[in-house]
Structures are given as C-alpha cells and as structure tokens.
C-alpha atoms as a PDB file:
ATOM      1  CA  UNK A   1       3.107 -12.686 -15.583  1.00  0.00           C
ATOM      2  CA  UNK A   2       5.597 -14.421 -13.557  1.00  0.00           C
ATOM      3  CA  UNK A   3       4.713 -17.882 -12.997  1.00  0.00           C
ATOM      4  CA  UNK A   4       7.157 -18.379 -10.060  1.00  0.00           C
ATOM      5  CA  UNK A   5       4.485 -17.056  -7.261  1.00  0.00           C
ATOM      6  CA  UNK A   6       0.873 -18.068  -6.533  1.00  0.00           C
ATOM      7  CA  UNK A   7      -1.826 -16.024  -8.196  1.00  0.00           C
ATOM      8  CA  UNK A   8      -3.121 -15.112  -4.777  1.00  0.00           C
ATOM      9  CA  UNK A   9      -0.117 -13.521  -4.244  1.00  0.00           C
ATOM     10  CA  UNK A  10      -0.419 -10.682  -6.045  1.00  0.00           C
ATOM     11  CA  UNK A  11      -4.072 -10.260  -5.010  1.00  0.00           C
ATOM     12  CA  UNK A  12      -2.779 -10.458  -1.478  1.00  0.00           C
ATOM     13  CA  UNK A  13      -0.901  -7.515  -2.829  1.00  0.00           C
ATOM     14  CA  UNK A  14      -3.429  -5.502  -3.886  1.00  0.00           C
ATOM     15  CA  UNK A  15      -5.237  -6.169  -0.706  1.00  0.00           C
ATOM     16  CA  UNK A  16      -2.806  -4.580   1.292  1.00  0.00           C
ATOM     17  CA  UNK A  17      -2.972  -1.464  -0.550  1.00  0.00           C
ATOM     18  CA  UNK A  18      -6.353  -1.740   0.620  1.00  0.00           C
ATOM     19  CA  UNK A  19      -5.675  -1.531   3.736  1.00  0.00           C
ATOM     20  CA  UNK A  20      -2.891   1.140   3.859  1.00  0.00           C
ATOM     21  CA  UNK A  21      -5.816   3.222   2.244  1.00  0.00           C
ATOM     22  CA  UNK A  22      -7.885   2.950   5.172  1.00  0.00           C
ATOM     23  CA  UNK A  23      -5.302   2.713   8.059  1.00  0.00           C
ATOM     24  CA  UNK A  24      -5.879   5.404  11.113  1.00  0.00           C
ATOM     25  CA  UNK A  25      -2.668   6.991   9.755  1.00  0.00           C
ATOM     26  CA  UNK A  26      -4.165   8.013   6.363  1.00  0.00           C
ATOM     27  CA  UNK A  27      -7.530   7.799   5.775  1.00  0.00           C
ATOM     28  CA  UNK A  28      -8.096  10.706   7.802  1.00  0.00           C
ATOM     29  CA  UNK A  29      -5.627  12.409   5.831  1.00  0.00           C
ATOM     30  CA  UNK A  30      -6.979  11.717   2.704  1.00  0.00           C
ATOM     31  CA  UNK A  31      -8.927  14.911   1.489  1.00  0.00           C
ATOM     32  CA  UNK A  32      -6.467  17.282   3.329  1.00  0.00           C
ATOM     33  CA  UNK A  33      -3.621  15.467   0.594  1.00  0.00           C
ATOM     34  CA  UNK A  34      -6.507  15.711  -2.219  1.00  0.00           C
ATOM     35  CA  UNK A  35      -6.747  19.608  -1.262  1.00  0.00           C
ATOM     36  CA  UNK A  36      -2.922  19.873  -1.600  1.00  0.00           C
ATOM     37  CA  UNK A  37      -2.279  18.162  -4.702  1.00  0.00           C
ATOM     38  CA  UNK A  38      -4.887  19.829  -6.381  1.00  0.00           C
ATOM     39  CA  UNK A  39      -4.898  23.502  -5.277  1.00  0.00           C
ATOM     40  CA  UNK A  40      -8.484  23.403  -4.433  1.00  0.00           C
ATOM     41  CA  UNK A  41     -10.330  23.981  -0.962  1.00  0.00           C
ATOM     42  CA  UNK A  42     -11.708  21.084   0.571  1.00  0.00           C
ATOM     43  CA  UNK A  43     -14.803  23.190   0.605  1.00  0.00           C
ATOM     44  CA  UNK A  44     -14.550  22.671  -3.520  1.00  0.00           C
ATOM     45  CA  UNK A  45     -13.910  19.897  -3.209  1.00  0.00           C
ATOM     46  CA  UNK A  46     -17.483  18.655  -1.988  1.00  0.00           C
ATOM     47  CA  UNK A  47     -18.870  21.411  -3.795  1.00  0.00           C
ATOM     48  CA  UNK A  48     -20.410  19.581  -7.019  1.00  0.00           C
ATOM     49  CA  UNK A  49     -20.414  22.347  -9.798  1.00  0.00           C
ATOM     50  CA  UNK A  50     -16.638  23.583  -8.600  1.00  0.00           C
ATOM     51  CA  UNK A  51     -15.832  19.493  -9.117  1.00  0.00           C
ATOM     52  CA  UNK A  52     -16.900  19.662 -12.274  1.00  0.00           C
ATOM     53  CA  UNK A  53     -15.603  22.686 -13.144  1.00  0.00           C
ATOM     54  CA  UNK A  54     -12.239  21.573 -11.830  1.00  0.00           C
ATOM     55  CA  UNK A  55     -12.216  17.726 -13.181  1.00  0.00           C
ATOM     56  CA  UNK A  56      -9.573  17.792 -15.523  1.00  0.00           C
ATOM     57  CA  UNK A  57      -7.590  19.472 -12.540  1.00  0.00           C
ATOM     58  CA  UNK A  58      -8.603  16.905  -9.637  1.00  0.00           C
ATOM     59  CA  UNK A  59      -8.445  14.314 -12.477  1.00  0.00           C
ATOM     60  CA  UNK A  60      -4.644  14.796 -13.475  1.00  0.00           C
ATOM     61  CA  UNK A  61      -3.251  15.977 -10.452  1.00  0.00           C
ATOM     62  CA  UNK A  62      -4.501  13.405  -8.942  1.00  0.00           C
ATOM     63  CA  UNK A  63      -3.361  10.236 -11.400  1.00  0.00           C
ATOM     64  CA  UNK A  64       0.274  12.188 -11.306  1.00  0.00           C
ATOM     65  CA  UNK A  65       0.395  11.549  -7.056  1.00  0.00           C
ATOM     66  CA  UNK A  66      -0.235   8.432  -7.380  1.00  0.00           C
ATOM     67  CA  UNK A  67       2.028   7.954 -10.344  1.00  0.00           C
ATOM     68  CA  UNK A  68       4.577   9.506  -7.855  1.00  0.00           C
ATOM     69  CA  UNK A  69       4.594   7.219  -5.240  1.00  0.00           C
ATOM     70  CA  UNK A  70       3.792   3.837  -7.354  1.00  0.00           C
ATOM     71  CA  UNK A  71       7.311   4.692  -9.617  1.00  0.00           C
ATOM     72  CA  UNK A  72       8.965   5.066  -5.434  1.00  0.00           C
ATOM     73  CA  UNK A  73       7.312   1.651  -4.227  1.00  0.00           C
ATOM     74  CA  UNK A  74       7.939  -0.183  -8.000  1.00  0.00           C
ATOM     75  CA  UNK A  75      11.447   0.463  -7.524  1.00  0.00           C
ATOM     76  CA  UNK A  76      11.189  -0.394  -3.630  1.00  0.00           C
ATOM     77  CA  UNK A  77       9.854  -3.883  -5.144  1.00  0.00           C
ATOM     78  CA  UNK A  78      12.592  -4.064  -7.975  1.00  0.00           C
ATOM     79  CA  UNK A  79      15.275  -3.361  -5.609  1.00  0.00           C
ATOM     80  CA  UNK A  80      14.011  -5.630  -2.934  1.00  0.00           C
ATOM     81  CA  UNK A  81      13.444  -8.762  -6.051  1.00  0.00           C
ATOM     82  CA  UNK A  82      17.623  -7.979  -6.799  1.00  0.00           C
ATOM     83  CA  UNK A  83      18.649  -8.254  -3.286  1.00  0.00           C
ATOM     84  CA  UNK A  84      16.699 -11.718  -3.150  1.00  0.00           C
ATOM     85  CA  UNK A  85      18.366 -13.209  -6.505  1.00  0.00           C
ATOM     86  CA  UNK A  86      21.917 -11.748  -5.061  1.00  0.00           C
ATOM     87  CA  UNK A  87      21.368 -13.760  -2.026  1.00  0.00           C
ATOM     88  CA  UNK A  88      19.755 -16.467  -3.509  1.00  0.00           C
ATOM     89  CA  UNK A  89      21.967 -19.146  -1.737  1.00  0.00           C
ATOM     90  CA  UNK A  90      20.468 -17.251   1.637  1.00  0.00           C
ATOM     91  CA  UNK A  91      17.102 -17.538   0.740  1.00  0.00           C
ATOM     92  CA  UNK A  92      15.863 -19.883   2.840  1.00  0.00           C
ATOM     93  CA  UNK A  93      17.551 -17.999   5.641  1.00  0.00           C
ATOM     94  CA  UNK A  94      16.068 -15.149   4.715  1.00  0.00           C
ATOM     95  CA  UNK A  95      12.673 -16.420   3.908  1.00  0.00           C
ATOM     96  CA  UNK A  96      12.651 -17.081   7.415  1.00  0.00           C
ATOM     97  CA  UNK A  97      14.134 -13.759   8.613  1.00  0.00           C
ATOM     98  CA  UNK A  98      11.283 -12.130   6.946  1.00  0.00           C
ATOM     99  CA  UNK A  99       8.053 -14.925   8.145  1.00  0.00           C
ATOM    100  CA  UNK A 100       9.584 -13.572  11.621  1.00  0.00           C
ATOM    101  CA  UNK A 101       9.754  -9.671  10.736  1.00  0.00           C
ATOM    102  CA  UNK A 102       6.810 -10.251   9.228  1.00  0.00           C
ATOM    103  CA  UNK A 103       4.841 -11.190  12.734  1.00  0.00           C
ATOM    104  CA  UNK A 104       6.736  -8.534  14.252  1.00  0.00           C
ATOM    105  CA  UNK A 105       4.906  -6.122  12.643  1.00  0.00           C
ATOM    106  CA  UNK A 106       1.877  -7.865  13.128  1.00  0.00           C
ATOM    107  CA  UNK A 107       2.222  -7.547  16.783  1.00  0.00           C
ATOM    108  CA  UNK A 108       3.194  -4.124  16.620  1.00  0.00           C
ATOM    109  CA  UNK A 109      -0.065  -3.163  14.916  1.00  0.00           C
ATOM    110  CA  UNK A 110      -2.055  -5.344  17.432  1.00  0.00           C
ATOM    111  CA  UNK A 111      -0.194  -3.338  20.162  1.00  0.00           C
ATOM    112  CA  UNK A 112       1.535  -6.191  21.585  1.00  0.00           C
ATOM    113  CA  UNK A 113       5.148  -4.531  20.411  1.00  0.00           C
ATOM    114  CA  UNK A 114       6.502  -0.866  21.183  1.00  0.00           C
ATOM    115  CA  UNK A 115       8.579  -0.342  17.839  1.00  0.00           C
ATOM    116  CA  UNK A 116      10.056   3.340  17.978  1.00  0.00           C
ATOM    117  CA  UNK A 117      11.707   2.526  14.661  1.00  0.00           C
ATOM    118  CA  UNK A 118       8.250   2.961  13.125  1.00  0.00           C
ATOM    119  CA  UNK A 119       6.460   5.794  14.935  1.00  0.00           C
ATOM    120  CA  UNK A 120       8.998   7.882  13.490  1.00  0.00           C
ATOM    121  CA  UNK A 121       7.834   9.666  10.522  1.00  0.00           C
ATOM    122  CA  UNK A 122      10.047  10.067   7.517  1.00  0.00           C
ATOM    123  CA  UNK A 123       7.980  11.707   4.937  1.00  0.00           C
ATOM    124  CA  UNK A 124       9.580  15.093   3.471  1.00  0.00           C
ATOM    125  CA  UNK A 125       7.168  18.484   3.657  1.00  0.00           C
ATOM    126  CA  UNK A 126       7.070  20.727   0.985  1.00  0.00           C
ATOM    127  CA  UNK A 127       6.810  24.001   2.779  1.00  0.00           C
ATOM    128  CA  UNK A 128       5.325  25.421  -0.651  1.00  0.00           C
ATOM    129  CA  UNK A 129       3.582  23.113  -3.207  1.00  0.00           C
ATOM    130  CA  UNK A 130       5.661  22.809  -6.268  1.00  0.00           C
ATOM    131  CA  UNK A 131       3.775  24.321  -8.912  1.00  0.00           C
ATOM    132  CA  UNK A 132       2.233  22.373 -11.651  1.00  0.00           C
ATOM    133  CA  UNK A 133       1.563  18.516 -12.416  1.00  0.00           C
ATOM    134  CA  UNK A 134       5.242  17.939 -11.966  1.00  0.00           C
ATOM    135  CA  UNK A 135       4.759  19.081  -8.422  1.00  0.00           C
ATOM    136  CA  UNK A 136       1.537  16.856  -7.849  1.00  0.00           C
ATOM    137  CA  UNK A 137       3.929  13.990  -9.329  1.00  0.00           C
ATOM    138  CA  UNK A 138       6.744  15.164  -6.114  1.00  0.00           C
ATOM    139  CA  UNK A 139       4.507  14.772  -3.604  1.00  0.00           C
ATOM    140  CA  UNK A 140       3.858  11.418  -4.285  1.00  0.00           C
ATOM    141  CA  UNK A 141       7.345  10.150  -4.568  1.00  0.00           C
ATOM    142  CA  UNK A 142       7.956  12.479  -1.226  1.00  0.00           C
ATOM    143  CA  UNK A 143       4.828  10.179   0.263  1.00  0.00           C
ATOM    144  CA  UNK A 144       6.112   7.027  -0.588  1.00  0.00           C
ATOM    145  CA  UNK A 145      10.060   7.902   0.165  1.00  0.00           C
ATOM    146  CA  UNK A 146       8.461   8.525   4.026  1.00  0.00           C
ATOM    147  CA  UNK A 147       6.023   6.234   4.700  1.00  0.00           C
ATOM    148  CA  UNK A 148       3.631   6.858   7.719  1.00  0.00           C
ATOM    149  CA  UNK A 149       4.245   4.326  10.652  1.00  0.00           C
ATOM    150  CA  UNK A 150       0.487   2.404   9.740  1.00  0.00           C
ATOM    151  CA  UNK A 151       2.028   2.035   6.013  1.00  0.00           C
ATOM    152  CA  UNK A 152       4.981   0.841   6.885  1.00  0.00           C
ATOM    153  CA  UNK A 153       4.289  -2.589   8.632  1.00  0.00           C
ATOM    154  CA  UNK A 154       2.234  -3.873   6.135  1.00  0.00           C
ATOM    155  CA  UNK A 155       4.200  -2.372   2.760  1.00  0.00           C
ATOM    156  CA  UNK A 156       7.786  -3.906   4.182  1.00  0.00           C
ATOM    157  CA  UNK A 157       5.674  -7.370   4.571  1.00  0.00           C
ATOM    158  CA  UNK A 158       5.029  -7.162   1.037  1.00  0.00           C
ATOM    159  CA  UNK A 159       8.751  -6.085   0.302  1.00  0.00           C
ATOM    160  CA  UNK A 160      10.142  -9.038   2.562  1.00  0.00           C
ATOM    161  CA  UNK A 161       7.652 -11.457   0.145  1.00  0.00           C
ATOM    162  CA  UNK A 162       9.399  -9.327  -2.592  1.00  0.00           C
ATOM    163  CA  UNK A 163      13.121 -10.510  -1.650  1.00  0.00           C
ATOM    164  CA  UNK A 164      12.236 -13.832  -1.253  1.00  0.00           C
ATOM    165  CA  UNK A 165      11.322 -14.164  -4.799  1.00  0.00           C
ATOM    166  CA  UNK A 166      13.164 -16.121  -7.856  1.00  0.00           C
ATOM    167  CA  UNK A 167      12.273 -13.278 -10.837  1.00  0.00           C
ATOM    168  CA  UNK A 168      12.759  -9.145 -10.475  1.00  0.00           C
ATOM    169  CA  UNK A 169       9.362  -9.030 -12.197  1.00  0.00           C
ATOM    170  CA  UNK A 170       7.434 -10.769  -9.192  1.00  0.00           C
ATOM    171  CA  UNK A 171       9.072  -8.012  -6.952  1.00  0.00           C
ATOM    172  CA  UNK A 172       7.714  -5.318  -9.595  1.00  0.00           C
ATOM    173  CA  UNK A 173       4.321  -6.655 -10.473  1.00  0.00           C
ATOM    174  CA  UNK A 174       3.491  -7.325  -6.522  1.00  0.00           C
ATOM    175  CA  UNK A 175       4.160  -3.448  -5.911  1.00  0.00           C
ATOM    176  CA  UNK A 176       2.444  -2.613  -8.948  1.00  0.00           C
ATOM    177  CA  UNK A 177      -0.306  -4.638  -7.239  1.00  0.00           C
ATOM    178  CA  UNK A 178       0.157  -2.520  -3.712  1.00  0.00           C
ATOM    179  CA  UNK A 179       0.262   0.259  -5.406  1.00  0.00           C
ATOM    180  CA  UNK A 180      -3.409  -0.107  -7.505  1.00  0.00           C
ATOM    181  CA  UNK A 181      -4.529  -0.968  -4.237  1.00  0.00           C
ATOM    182  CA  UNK A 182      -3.662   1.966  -2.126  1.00  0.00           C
ATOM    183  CA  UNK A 183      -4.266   4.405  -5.669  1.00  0.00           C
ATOM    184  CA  UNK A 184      -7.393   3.335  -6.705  1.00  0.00           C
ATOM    185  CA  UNK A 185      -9.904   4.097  -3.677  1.00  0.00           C
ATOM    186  CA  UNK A 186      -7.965   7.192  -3.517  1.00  0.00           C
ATOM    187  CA  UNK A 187      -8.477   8.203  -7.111  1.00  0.00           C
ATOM    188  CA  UNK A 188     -11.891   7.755  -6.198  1.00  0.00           C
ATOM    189  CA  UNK A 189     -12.330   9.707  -3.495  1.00  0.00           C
ATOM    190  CA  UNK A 190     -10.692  12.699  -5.292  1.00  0.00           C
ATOM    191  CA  UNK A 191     -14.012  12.207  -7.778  1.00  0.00           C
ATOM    192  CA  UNK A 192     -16.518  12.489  -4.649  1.00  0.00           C
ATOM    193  CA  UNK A 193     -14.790  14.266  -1.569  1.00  0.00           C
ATOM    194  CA  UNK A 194     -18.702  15.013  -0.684  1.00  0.00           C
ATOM    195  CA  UNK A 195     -19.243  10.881  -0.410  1.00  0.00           C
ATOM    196  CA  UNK A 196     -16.295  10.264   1.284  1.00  0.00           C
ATOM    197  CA  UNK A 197     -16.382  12.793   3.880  1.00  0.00           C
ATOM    198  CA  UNK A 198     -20.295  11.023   4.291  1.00  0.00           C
ATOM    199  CA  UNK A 199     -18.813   7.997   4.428  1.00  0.00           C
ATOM    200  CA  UNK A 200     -15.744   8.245   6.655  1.00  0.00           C
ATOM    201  CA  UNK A 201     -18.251  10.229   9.543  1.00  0.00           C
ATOM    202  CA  UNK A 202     -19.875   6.840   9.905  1.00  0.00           C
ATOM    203  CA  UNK A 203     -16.593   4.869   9.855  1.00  0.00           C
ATOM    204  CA  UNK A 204     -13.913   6.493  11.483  1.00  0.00           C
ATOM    205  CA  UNK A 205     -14.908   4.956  14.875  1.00  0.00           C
ATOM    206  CA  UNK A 206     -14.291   1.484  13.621  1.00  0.00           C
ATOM    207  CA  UNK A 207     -10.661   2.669  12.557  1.00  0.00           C
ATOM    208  CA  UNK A 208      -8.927   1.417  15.384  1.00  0.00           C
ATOM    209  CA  UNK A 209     -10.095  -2.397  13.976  1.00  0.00           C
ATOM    210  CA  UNK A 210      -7.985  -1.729  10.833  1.00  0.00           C
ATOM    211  CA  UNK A 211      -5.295  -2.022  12.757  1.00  0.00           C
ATOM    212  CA  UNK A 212      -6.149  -5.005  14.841  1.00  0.00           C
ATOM    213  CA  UNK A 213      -7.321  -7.022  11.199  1.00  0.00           C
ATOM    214  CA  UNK A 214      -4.028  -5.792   9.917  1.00  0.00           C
ATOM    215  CA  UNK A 215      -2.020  -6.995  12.382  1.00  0.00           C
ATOM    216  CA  UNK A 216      -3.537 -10.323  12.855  1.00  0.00           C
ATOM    217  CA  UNK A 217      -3.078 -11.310   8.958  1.00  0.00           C
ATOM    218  CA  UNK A 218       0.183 -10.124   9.369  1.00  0.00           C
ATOM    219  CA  UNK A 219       0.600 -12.599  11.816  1.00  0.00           C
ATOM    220  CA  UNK A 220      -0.907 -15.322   9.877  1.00  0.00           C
ATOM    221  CA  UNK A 221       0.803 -14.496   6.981  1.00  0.00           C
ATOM    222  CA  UNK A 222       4.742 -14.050   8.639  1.00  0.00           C
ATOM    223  CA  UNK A 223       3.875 -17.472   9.877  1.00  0.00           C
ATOM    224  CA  UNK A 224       3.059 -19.274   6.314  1.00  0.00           C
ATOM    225  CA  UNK A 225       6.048 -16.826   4.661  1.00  0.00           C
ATOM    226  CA  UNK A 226       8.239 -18.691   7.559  1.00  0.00           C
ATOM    227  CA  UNK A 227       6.680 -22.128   6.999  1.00  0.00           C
ATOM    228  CA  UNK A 228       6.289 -21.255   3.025  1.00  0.00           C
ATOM    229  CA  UNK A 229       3.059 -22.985   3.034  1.00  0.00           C
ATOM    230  CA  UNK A 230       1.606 -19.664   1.478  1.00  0.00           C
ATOM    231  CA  UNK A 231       1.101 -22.073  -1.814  1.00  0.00           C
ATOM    232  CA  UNK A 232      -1.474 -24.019   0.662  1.00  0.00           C
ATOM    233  CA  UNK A 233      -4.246 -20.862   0.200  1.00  0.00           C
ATOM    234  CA  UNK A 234      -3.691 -21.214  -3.444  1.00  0.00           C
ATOM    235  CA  UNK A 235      -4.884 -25.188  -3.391  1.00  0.00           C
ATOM    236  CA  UNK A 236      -7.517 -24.326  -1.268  1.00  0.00           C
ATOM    237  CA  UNK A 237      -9.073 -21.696  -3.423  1.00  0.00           C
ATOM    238  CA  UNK A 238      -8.493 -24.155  -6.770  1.00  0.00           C
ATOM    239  CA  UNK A 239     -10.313 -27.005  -4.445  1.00  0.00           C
ATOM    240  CA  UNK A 240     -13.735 -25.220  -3.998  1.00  0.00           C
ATOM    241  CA  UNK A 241     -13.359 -23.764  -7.268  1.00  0.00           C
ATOM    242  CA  UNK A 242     -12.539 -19.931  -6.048  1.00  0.00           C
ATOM    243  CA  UNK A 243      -9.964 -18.388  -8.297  1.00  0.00           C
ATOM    244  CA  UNK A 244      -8.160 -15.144  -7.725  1.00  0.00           C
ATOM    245  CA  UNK A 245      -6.445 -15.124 -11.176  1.00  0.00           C
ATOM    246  CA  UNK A 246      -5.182 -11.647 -11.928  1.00  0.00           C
ATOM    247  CA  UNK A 247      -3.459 -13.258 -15.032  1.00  0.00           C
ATOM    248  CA  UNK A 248      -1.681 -16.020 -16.758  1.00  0.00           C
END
C-alpha cells in the first residue's frame, strides 16, 4: 500500500461508503434494488426458507452489483489519481480548489446551499432487467455511472482527495476503500432483508441526521484538505496510541 497518504485516509474512505449506505437517498431504496437484482419478491426476500432456498441466487447476484459499481468508482478513482499527477505543478492550486468544493458540499447537505447541479439524477433505468448475472453486474455500473444527489457530495470529496494525490494507486485503493464501505452493509442486508426492514422501521426517522453528520465532516474535512493538515488526525491517533492501520 501506498505510503504517500495517511493510513486514516483510506479508513476515512471506507467510512464514507458508510455513510452513502445509509443516506435518505438510498437506504430506503435498498431492498427495492435487492428485489431487482435478484429476481425475487421482497416478500421472499424476508421469507426465511425462500432465502435459503434462493442463497446462491441473492448471494451472486448480489456480489456481481456491487462488483458493478466498485469497477465504475475504481476507475472514477484511477482517473481522478491521473488527472492529479498530470497537473502536478497545479496541485497546490488544486488542493485548494477541492478543500473549498469540498465545504461546498458540506453546506449543501446541511441545507445551507441550493445546488441544482446535484438534485439532478443521472442514473440510467433499465426498463427490463437484463437477464442473468451479467445483468446484476449492469446495474451496478448503471448505479455508480448516475449517482443519487446524497452520493454524490460525499463520493466527489473522496475523488477531489483522489486528484490531489502523488501515486494512481492511492486514487484506486481509496475507492476500493469507498466502495467496501458502501458494498459491504449492503451485501448484508441482501442475507437478512427480514432484519433490515426491522431495523430501518426504528431508524428511518433519524435519517434526516445523516445528512446533517455528513455535511458537517464534510466541512471539517474541505477545511483540513484546504489547510492539508489532514496528516494532523494521523499524529493524534499515533499519540494516544489509536491506530487505524488498514495496511503497511
């Protein structure tokens, strides 16, 4: 692993995927996309003997979607990395470009800013589902090729960190990072629609404070990309002896 960004970094990364999860814009979502991908009711989906009976379906289908959209927001990071190197005698300009976009978006999700540009949703519809895994697999790049207005704020933050970055494999392994963040609880839930659907009853009034935690680290953090002080969590962590080492 790159040695070029703070270990925190890339948990930062992963965090975020986190919270794109559970944004207003998708969580709801969630077993409606499950249902899609796999061909299955939602009513089958919390059923427990039609899970198992299905697993290998929900299982696959499943793994391929997110597949889909983590190859789509890989290459997002890849792309964004190469822009950063070709600019590289910019950077500093444009590490400060992006601490400002960055609290842009933060005040957007806080409500502060009226951003058309990201209400507008992108994401292609399949009026049929393509058949097979290879369709499950096209539904996830269509996903991440339009991402939902709640997604987008915080994954361009981590593609603006992406640009500012000295190795193509730091803009690769921090989307790898997103995208395990964002797949995982969604695998997951595919596993236990019947839990989720338990879980998100009790929730889904609190939603709204996604948004507002969201937007205030994105705040905080467009402020430390601008200052590049983001190093300073690192030595804070290694001072009390925390450690969020994802690698070497």
């Amino acid at each position: 692993m790159s040695q070029s960004l703070p270990q925190i970094s890339f948990f930062a990364a992963f965090s975020a995927g986190l919270l794109s999860f559970v944004s207003p814009c998708v969580l709801p979502l969630v077993p409606s996309y499950i249902s899609y991908i796999t061909g299955l009711s939602v009513e089958q989906l919390t059923d427990a003997a039609e899970r198992s009976r299905f697993r290998k379906t929900i299982i696959m289908n499943s793994l391929l979607f997110i597949a889909g959209f983590s190859v789509v927001f890989v290459a997002f990071g890849a792309s964004a990395s190469l822009i950063g190197q070709m600019l590289i005698a910019y950077q500093e300009h444009l590490r400060r470009f992006g601490g400002i976009l960055v609290v842009i978006f933060g005040l957007y999700l806080l409500g502060i800013l009226n951003l058309n540009f990201l209400k507008t949703e992108k994401r292609f519809h399949f009026r049929n589902r393509p058949a097979g895994y290879l369709g499950s697999f096209l539904i996830g790049v269509a996903f991440a090729a339009g991402w939902t207005p709640c997604v987008g704020p915080v994954l361009g933050t981590i593609l603006l960190y992406a640009s500012t970055t000295d190795a193509l494999t730091d803009g690769v392994t921090l989307l790898t990072c997103y995208s395990l963040g964002l797949g995982l609880p969604l695998f997951l839930t595919a596993l236990g629609v019947d839990r989720f659907l338990a879980y998100f009853k009790e929730v889904r009034a609190y939603l709204w404070g996604v948004s507002t935690v969201s937007g205030v680290l994105l705040v905080v953090v467009g402020v430390m990309i601008y200052a590049n002080s983001l190093t300073m969590i690192t030595s804070f962590l290694e001072r009390y002896g925390i450690g969020w080492y994802l690698g070497q």
